[in-house]
Protein backbone atom coordinates (compact mmCIF):
# COMPACT_ATOMS: atom_id res chain seq x y z
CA UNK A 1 0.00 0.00 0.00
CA UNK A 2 2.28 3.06 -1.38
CA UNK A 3 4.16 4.27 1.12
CA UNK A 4 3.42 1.22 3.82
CA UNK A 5 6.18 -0.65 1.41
CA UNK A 6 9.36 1.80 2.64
CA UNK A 7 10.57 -0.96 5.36
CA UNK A 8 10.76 -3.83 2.76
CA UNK A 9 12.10 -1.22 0.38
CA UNK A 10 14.99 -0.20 2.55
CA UNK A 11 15.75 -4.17 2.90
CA UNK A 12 15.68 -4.90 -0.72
CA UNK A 13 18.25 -1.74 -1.49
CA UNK A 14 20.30 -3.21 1.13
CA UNK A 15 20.35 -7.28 -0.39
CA UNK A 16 24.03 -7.44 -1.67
CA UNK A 17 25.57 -4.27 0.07
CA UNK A 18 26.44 -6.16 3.40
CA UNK A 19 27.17 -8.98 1.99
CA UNK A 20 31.00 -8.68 3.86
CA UNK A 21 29.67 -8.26 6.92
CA UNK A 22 28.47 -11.30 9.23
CA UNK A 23 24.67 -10.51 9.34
CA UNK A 24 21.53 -11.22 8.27
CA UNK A 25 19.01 -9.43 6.58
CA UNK A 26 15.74 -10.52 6.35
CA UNK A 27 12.20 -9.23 4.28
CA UNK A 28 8.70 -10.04 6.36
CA UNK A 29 5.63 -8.63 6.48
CA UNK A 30 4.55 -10.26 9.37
CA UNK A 31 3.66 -8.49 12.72
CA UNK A 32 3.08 -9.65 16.38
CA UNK A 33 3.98 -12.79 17.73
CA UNK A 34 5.67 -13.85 14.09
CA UNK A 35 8.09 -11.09 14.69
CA UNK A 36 10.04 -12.97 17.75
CA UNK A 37 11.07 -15.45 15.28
CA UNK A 38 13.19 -12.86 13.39
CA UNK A 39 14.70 -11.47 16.77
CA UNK A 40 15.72 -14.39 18.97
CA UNK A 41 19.27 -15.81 18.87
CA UNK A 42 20.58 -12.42 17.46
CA UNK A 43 22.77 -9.39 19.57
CA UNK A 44 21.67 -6.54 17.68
CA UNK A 45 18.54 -6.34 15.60
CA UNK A 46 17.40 -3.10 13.08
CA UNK A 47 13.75 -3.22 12.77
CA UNK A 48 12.96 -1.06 9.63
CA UNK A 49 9.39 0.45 8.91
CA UNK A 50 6.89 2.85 7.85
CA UNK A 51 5.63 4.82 10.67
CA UNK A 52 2.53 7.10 10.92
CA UNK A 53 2.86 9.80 13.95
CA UNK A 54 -0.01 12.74 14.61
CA UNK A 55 2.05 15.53 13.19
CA UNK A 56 4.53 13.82 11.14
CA UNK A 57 5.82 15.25 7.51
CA UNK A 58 6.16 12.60 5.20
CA UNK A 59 9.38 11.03 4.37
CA UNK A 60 11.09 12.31 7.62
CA UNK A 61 13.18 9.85 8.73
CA UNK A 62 13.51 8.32 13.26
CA UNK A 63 15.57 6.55 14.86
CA UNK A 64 14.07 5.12 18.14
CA UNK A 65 14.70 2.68 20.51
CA UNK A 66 11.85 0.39 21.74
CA UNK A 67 11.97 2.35 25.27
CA UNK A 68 10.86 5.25 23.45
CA UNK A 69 7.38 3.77 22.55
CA UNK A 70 4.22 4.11 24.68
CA UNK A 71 3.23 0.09 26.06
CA UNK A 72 0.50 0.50 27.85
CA UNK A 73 -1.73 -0.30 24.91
CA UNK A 74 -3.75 -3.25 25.35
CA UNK A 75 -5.14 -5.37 22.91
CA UNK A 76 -7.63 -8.51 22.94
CA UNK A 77 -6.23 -10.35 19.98
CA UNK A 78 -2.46 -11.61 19.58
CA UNK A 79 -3.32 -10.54 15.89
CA UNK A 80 -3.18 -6.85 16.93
CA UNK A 81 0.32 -7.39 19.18
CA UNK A 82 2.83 -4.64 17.52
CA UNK A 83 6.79 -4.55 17.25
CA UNK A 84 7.50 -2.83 21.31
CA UNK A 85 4.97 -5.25 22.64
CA UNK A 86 6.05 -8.63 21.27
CA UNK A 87 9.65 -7.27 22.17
CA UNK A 88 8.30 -6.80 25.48
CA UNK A 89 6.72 -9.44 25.99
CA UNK A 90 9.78 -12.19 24.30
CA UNK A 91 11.86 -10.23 27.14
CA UNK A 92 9.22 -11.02 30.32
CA UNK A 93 9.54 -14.40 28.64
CA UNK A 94 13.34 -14.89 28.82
CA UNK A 95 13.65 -15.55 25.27
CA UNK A 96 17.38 -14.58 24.20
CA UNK A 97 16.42 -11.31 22.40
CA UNK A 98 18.73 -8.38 20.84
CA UNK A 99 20.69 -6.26 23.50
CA UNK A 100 20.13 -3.62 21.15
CA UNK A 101 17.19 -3.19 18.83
CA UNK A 102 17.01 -0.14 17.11
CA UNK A 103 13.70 0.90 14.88
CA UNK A 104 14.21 3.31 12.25
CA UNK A 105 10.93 4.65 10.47
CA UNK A 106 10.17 6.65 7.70
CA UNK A 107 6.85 9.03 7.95
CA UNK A 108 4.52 7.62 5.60
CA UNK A 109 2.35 9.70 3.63
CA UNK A 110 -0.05 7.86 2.08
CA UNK A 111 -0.87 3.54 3.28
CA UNK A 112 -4.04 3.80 1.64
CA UNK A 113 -3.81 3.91 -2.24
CA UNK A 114 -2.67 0.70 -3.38
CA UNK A 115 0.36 1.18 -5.55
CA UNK A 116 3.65 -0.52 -5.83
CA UNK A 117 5.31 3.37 -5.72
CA UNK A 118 6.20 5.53 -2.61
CA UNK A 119 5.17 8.72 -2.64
CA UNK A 120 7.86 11.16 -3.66
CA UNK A 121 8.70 12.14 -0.18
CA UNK A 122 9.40 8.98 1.29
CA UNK A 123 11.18 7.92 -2.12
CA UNK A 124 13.86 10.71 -1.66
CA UNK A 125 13.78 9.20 2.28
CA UNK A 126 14.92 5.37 0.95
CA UNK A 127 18.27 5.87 0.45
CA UNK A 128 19.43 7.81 3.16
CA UNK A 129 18.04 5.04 5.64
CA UNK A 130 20.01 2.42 3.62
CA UNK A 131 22.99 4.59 4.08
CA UNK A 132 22.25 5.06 7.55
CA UNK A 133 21.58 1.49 7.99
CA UNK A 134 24.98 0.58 6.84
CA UNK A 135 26.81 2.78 8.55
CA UNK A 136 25.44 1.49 11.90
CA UNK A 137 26.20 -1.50 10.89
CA UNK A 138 29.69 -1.28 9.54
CA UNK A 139 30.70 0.46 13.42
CA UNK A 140 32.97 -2.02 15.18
């Protein structure tokens, strides 16, 4: 859904530029639960998204850290479980999560209009996550 798509975007840019580094990139679309499968068993994880906030301009680009979210949503359904609360909970569970997990977003403009293309803004935002992305990477 347009802009929606930036996250696997960034991770398909990135397929082949790391490839001399010992990591692992991986493309879902899953959400909740499904998610602690990517993130156990690794030290560091980079979670990368699209991200809708209240007064956001599209195509701006965060870099937050899972304490930086609100938890105290609650939810009926383990369908409706996002990212900080299935890293929450796979940590109350002593699963052997990331030290580190870092999120970074891009302000989506528009995750309605079904289209394969971002919106301009968040187009121009693509590559300067990827770079961003392997520069945190490539720090020893």
């Amino acid at each position: 859904m347009t802009d929606d798509s930036a996250g696997l975007r960034v991770i398909q840019a990135l397929q082949g530029r790391l490839s001399n580094l010992d990591i692992s990139i991986n493309e879902t679309g899953l959400a909740g639960l499904n998610l602690l499968d990517y993130l156990v068993g690794y030290d560091k994880a980079i979670i990368v998204d699209a991200i809708q906030t209240p007064q956001g301009k599209p195509g701006s680009i965060y870099r937050l850290t899972p304490e930086e979210f609100d938890t105290s949503c609650h939810t009926t359904s383990t369908h409706d479980i996002g990212v900080i609360v299935a890293i929450e909970l796979g940590n109350k569970l002593g699963l052997d999560m990331p030290r580190q997990i870092l999120i970074v977003a891009i302000e989506a403009g528009d995750v309605s209009t079904l289209s394969e293309i971002c919106t301009h803004e968040v187009e121009k935002a693509i590559p300067q996550v990827v770079d961003m992305i392997i520069a945190e990477v490539s720090v020893v």
